[in-house]
C-alpha atoms as a PDB file:
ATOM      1  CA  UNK A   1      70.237-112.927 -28.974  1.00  0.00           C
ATOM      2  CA  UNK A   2      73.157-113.809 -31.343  1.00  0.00           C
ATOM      3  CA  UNK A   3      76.069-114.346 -29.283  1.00  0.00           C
ATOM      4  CA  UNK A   4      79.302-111.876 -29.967  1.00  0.00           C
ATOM      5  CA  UNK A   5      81.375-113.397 -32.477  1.00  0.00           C
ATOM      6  CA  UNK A   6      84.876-115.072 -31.605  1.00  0.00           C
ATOM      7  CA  UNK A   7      86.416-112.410 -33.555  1.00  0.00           C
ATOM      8  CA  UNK A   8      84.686-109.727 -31.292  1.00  0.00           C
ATOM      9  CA  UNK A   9      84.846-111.310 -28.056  1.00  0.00           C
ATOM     10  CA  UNK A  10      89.011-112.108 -28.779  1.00  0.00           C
ATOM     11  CA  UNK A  11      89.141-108.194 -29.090  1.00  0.00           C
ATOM     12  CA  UNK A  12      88.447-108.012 -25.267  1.00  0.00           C
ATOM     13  CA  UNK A  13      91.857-108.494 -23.479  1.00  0.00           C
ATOM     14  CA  UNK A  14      92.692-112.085 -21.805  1.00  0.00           C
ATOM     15  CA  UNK A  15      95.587-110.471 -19.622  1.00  0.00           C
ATOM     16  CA  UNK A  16      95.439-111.246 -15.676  1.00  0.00           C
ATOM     17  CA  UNK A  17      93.327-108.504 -13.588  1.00  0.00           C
ATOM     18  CA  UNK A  18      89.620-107.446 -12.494  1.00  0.00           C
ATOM     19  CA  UNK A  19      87.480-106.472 -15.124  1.00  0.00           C
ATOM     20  CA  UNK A  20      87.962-102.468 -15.597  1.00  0.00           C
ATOM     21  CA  UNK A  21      87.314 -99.737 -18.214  1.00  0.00           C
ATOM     22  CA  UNK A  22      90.371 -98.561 -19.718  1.00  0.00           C
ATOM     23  CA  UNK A  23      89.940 -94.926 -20.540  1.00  0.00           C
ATOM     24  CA  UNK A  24      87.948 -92.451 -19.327  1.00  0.00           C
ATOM     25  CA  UNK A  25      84.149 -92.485 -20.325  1.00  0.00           C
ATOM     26  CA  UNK A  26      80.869 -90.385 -20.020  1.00  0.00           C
ATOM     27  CA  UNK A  27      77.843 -92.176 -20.762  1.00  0.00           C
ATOM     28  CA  UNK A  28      75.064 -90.485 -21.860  1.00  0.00           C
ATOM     29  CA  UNK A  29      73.051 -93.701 -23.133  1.00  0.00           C
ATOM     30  CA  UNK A  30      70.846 -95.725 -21.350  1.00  0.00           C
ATOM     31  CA  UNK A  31      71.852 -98.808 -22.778  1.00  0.00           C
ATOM     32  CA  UNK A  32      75.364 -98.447 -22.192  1.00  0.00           C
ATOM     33  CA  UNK A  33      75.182 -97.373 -18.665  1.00  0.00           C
ATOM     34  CA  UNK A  34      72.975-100.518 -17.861  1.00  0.00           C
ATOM     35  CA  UNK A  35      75.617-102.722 -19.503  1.00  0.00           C
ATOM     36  CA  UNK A  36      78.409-100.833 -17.411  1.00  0.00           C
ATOM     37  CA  UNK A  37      75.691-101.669 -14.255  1.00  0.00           C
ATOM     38  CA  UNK A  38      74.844-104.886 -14.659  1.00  0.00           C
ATOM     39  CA  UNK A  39      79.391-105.351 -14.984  1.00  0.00           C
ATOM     40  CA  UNK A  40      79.450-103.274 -11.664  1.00  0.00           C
ATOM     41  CA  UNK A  41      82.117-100.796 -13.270  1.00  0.00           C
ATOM     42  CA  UNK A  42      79.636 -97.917 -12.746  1.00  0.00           C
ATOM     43  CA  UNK A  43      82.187 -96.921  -9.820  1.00  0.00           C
ATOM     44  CA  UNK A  44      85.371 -97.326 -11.719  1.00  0.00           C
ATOM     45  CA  UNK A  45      87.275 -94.221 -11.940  1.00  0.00           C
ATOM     46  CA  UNK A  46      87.068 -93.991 -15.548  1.00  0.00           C
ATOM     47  CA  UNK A  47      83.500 -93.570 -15.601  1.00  0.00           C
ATOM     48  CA  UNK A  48      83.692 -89.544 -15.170  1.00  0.00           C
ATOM     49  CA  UNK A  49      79.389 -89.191 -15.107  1.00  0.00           C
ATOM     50  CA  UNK A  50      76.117 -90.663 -16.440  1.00  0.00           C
ATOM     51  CA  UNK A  51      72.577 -88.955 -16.895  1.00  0.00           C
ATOM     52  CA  UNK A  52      70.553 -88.368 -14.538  1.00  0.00           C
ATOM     53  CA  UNK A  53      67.543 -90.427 -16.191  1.00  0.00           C
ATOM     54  CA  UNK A  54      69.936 -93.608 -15.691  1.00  0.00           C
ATOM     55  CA  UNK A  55      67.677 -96.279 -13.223  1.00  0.00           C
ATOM     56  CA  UNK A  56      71.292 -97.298 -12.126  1.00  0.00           C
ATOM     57  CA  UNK A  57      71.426 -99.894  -8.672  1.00  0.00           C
ATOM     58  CA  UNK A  58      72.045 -97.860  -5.524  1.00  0.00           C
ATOM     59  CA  UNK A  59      75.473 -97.005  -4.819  1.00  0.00           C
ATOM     60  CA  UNK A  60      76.517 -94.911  -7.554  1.00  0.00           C
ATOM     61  CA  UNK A  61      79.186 -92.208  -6.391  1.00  0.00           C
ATOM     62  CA  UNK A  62      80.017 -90.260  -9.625  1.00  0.00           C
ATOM     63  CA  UNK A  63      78.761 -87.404 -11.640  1.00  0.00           C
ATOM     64  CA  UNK A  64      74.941 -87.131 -12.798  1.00  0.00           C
ATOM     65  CA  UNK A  65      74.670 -85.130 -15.741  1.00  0.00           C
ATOM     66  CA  UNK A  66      71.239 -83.180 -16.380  1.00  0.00           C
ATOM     67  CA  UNK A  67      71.595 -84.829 -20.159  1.00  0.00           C
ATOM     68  CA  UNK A  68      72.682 -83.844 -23.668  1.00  0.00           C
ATOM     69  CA  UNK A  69      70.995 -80.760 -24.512  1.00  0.00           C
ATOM     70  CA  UNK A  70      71.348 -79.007 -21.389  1.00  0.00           C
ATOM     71  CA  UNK A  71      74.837 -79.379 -20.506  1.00  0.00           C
ATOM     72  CA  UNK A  72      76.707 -76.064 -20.419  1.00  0.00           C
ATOM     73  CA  UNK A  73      79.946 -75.488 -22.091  1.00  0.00           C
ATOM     74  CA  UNK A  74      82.291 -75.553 -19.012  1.00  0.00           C
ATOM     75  CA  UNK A  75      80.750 -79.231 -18.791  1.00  0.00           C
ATOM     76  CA  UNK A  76      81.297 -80.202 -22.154  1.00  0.00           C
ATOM     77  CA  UNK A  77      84.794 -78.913 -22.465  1.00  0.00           C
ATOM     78  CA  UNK A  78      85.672 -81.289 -19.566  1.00  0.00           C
ATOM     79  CA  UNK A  79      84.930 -84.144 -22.112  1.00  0.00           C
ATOM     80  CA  UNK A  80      87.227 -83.624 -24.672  1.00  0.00           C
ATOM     81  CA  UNK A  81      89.771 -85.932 -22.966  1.00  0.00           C
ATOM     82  CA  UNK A  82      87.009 -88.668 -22.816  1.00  0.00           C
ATOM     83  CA  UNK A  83      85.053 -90.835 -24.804  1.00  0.00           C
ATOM     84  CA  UNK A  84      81.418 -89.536 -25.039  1.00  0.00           C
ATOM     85  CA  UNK A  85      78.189 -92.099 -25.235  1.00  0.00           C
ATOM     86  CA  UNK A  86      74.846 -90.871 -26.143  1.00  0.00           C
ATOM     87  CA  UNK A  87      71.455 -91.768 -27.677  1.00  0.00           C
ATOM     88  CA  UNK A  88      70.821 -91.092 -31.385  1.00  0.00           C
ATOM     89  CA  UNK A  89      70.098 -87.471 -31.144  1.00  0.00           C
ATOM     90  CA  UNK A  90      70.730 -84.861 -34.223  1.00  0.00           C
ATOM     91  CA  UNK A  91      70.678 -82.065 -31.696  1.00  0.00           C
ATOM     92  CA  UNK A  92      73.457 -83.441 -29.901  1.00  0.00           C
ATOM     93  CA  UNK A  93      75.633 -84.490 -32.001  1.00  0.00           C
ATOM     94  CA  UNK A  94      75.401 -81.068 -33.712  1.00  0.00           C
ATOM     95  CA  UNK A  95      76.400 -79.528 -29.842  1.00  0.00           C
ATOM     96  CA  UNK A  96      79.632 -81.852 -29.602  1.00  0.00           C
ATOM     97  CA  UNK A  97      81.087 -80.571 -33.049  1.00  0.00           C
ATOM     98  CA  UNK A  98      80.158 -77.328 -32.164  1.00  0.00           C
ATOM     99  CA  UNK A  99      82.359 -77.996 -28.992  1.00  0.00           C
ATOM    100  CA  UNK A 100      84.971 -79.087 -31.110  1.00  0.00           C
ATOM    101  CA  UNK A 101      84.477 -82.468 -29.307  1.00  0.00           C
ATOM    102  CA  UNK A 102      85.242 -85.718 -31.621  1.00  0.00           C
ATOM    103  CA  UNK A 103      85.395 -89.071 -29.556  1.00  0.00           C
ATOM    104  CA  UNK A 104      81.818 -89.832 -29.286  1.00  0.00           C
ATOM    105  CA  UNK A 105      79.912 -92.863 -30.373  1.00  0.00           C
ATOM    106  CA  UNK A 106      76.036 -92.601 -31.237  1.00  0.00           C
ATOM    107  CA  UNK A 107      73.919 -95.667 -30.233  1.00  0.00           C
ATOM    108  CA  UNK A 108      70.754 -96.399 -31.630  1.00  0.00           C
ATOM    109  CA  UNK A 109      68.595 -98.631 -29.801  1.00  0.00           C
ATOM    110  CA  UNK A 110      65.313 -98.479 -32.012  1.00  0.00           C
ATOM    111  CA  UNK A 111      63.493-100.792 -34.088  1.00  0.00           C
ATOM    112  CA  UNK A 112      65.682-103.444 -31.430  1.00  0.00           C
ATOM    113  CA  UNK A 113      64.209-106.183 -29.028  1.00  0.00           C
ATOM    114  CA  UNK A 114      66.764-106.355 -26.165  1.00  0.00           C
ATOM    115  CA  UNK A 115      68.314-109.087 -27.195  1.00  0.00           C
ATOM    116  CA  UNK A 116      69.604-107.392 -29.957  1.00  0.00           C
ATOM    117  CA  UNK A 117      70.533-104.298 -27.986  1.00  0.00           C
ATOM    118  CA  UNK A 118      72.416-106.330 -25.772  1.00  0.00           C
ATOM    119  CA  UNK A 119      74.527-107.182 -28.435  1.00  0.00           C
ATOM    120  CA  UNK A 120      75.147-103.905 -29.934  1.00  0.00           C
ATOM    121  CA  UNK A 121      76.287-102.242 -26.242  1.00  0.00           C
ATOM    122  CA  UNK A 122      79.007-105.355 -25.912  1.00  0.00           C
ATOM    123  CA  UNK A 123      80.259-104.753 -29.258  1.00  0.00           C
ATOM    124  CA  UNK A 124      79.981-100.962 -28.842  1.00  0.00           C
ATOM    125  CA  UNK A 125      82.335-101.255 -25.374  1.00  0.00           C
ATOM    126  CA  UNK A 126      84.818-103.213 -26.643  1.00  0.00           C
ATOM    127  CA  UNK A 127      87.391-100.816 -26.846  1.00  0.00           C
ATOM    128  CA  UNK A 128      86.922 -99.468 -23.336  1.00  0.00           C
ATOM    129  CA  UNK A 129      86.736-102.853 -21.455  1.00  0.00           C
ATOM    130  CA  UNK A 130      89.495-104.498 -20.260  1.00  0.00           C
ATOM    131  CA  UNK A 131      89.599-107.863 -18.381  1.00  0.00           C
ATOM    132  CA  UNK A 132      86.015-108.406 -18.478  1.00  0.00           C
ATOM    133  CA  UNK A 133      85.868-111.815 -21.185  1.00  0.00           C
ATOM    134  CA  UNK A 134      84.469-113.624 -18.346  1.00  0.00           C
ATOM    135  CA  UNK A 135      81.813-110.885 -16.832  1.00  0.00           C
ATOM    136  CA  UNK A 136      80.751-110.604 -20.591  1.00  0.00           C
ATOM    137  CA  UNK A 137      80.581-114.329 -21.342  1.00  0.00           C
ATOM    138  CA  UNK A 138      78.635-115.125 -18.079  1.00  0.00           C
ATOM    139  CA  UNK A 139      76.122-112.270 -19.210  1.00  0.00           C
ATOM    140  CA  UNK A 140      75.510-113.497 -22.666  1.00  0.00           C
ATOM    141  CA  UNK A 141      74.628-116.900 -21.518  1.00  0.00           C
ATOM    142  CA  UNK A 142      72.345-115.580 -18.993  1.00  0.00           C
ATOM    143  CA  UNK A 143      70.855-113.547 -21.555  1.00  0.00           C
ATOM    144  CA  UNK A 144      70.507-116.774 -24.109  1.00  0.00           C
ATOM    145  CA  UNK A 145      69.256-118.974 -21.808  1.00  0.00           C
ATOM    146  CA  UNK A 146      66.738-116.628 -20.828  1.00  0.00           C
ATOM    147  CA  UNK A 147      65.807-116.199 -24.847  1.00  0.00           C
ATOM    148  CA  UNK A 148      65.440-119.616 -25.433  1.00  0.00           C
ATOM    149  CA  UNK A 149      63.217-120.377 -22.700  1.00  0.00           C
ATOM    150  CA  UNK A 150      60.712-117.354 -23.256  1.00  0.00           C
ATOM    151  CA  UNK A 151      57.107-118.271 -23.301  1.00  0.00           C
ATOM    152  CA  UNK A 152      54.158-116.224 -23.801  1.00  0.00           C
ATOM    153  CA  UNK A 153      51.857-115.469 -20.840  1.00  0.00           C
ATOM    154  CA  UNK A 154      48.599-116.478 -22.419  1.00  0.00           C
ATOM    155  CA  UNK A 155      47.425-113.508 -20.036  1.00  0.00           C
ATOM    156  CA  UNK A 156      48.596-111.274 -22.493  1.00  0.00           C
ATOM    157  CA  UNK A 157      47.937-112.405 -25.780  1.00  0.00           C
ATOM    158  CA  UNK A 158      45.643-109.583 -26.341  1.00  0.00           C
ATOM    159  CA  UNK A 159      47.605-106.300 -24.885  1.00  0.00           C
ATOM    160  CA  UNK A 160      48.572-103.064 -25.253  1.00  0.00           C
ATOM    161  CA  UNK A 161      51.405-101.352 -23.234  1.00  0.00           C
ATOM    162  CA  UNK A 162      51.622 -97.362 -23.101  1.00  0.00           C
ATOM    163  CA  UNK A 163      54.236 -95.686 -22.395  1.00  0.00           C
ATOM    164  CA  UNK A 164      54.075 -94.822 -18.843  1.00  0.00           C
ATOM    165  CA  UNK A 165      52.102 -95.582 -15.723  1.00  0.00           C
ATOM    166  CA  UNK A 166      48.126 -95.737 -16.483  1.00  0.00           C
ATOM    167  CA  UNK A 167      45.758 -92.329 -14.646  1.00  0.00           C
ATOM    168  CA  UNK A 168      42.394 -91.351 -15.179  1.00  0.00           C
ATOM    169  CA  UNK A 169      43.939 -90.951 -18.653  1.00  0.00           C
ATOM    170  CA  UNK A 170      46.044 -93.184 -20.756  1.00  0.00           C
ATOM    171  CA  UNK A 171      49.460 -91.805 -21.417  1.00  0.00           C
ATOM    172  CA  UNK A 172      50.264 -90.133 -25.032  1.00  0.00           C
ATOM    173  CA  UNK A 173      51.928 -93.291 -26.359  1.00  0.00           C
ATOM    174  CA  UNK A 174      51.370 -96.637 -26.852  1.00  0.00           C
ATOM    175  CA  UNK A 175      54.695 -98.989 -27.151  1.00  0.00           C
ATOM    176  CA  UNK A 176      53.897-100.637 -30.502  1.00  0.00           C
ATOM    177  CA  UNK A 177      57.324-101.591 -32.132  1.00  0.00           C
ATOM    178  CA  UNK A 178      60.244-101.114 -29.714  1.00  0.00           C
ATOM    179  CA  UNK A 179      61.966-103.155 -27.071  1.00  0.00           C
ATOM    180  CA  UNK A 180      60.187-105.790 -25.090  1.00  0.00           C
ATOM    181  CA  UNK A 181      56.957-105.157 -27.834  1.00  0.00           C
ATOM    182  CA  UNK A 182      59.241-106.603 -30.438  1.00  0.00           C
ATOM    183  CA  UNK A 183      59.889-109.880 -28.953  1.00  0.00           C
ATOM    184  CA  UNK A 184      56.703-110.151 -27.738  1.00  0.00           C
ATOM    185  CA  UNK A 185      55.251-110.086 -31.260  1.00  0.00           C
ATOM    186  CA  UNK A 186      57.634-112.822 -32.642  1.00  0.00           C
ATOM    187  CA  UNK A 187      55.174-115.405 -30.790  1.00  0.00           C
ATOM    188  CA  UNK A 188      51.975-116.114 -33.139  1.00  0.00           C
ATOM    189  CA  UNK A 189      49.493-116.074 -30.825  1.00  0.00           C
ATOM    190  CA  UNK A 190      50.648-112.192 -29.425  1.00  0.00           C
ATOM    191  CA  UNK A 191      48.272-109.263 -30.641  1.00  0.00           C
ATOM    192  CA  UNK A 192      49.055-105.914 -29.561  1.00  0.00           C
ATOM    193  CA  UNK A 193      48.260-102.075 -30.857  1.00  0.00           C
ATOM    194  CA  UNK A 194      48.105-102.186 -34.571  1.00  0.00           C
ATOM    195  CA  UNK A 195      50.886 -99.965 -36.258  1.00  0.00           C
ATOM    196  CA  UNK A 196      54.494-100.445 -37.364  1.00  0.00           C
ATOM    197  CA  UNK A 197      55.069 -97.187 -36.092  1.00  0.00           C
ATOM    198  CA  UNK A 198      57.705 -97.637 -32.432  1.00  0.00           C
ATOM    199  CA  UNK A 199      56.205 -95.747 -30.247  1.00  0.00           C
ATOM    200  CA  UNK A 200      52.619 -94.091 -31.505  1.00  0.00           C
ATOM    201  CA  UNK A 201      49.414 -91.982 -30.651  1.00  0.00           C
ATOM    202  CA  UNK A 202      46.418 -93.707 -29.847  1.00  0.00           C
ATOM    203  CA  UNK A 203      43.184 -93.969 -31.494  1.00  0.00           C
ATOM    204  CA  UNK A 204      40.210 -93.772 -29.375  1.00  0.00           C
ATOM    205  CA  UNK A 205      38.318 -95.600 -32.787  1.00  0.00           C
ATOM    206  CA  UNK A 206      41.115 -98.053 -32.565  1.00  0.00           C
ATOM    207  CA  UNK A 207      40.919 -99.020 -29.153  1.00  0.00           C
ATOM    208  CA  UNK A 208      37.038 -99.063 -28.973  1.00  0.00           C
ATOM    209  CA  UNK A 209      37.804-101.627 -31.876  1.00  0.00           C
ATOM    210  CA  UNK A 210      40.385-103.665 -29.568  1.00  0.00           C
ATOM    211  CA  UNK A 211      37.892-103.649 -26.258  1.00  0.00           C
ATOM    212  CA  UNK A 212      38.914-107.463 -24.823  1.00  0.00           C
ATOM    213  CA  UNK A 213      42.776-105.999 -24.657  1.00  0.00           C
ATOM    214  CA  UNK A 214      44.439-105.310 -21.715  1.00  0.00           C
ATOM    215  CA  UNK A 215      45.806-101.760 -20.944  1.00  0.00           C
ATOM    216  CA  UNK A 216      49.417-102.335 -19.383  1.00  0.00           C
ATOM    217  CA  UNK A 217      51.593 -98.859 -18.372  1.00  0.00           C
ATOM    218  CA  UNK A 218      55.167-100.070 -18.597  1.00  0.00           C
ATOM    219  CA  UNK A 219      57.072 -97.316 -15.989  1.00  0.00           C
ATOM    220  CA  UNK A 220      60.764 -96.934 -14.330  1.00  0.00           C
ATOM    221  CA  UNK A 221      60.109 -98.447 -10.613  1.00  0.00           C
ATOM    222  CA  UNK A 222      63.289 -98.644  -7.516  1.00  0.00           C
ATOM    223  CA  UNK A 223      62.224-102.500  -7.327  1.00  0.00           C
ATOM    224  CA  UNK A 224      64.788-104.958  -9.149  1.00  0.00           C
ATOM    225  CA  UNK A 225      61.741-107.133  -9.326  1.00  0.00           C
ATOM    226  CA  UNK A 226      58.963-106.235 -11.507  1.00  0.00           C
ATOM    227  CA  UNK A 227      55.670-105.037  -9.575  1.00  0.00           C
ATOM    228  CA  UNK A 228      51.839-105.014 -10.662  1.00  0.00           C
ATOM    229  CA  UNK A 229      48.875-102.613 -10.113  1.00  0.00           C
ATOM    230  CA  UNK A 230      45.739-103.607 -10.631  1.00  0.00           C
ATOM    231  CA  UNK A 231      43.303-100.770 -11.656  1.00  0.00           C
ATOM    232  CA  UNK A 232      40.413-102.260 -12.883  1.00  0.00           C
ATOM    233  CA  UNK A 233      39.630-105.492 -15.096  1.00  0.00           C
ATOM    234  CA  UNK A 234      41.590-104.988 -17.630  1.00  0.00           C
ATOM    235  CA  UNK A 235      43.917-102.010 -16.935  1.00  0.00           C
ATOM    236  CA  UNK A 236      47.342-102.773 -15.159  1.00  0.00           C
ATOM    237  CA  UNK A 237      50.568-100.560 -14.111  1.00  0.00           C
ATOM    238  CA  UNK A 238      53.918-102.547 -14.119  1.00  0.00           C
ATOM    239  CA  UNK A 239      57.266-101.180 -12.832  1.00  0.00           C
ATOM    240  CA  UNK A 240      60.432-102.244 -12.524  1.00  0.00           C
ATOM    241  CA  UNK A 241      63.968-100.525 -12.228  1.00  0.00           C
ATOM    242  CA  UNK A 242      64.942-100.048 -15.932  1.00  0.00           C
ATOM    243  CA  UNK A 243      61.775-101.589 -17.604  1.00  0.00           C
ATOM    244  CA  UNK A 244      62.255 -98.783 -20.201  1.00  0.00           C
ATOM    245  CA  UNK A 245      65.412 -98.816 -20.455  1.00  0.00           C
ATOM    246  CA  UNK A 246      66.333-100.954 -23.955  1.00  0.00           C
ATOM    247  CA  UNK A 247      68.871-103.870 -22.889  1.00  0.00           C
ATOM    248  CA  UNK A 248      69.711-106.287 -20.072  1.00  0.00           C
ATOM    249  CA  UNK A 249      67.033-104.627 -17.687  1.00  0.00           C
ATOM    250  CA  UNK A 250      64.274-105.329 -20.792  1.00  0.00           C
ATOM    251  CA  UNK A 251      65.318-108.792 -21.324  1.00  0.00           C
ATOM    252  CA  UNK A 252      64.457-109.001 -17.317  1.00  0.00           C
ATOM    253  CA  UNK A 253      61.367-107.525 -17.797  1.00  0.00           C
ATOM    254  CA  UNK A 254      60.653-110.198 -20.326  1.00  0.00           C
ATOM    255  CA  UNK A 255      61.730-112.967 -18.219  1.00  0.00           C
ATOM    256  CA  UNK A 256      59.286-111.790 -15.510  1.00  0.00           C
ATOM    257  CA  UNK A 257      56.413-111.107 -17.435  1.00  0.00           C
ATOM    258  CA  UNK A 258      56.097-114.756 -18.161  1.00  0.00           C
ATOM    259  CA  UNK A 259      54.799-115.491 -14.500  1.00  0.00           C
ATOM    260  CA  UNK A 260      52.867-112.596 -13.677  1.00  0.00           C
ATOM    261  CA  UNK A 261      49.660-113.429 -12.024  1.00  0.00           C
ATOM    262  CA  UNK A 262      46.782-110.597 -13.585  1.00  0.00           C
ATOM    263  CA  UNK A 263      44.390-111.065 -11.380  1.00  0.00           C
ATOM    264  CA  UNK A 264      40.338-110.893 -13.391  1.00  0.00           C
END
């Protein structure tokens, strides 16, 4: 990941005090509520709700929201004295000027290894963080060192991960461009689905064509630690909390993958 630059990270404040959020907030993005997690400010008392599809730690005593779409009006007009987070969505966005609702800041996560998302949520919070140089600084270090160090599992040089835990049928999607995938396919020797396409459909022609790969469903698990399912020779589930949730929780994901033990 490239680090913040000085000019960003100077924009955080240096003043005495625990690192805080300064204004009230309602995060609707997965990405930004895992940064605010991994900081522990999901409890501060500017942090007026989160979605309910949020794999946040245990402990969280705020608002769940049902999610974008669904929220009623009486809900959104309790907003407009907040800043609003949410996921690139059209639909949305159209529902908060429609609400007459105008602090809100889109975040688009695709096309992004986690690394990179990273990045983009500390730049993105800013404005609302105060005090929190050092909780940011000690997270982007953990996050580089774990970047540098990466390695390729040889286990799974030849794999494909869907989108979702693996039944007596493969889910809908295979992840073939997105999070974890894309730093996975910056190493040479990494073959996966082919298609440029983020998140596609598989081909049953395709994958009779790919038969030495390994199936992998990558799902949301409680665990903080990632855990493996062996289903047959070459099918696997893997869960972890937040495993597809772009960001910090990814780059764990990565970091863990590296020792997993697939047994043959």
């Amino acid at each position: 990941m490239k680090t913040v630059t000085s000019f960003l990270i100077l924009l955080f404040s240096f003043t005495s005090g625990a690192c805080e959020i300064s204004k009230p907030i309602v995060s609707l993005s997965g990405p930004i509520t895992m940064l605010l997690d991994e900081l522990n400010l999901l409890n501060d008392k500017n942090v007026l709700g989160i979605s309910k599809f949020h794999p946040v730690k245990p402990g969280y005593k705020g608002k769940i929201y049902s999610g974008g779409i669904f929220l009623s009006n009486k809900t959104l007009k309790s907003f407009r004295n907040s800043k609003i987070y949410f996921d690139k969505s059209r639909g949305f966005k159209q529902i908060l000027k429609k609400a007459k609702i105008s602090n809100y800041q889109e975040f688009d996560s695709r096309d992004q290894n986690p690394f990179e998302v990273l990045n983009m949520t500390i730049i993105k919070t800013q404005d609302i963080l105060k005090n929190c140089f050092t909780e940011i600084e000690k997270l982007e270090k953990k996050s580089d060192k774990i970047q540098k160090e990466l390695k390729l599992n040889s286990e799974l040089s030849k794999s494909i991960f869907f989108l979702g835990s693996l039944g007596h049928k493969l889910p809908k999607l295979v992840i073939a461009n997105d999070g974890f995938v894309l730093s996975l396919r910056e190493f040479d020797n990494f073959k996966t689905y082919p298609s440029d396409i983020s998140y596609v459909p598989w081909s049953q022609k395709v994958l009779k064509g790919l038969k030495s790969y390994m199936h992998i469903g990558i799902d949301e698990g409680s665990s903080e630690v990632t855990t493996i399912n062996k289903l047959s020779t070459l099918k696997y589930n893997i869960s972890m909390r937040g495993a597809l949730t772009p960001g910090m929780r990814q780059i764990y994901l990565l970091q863990s993958l590296q020792g997993l033990k697939f047994k043959r």
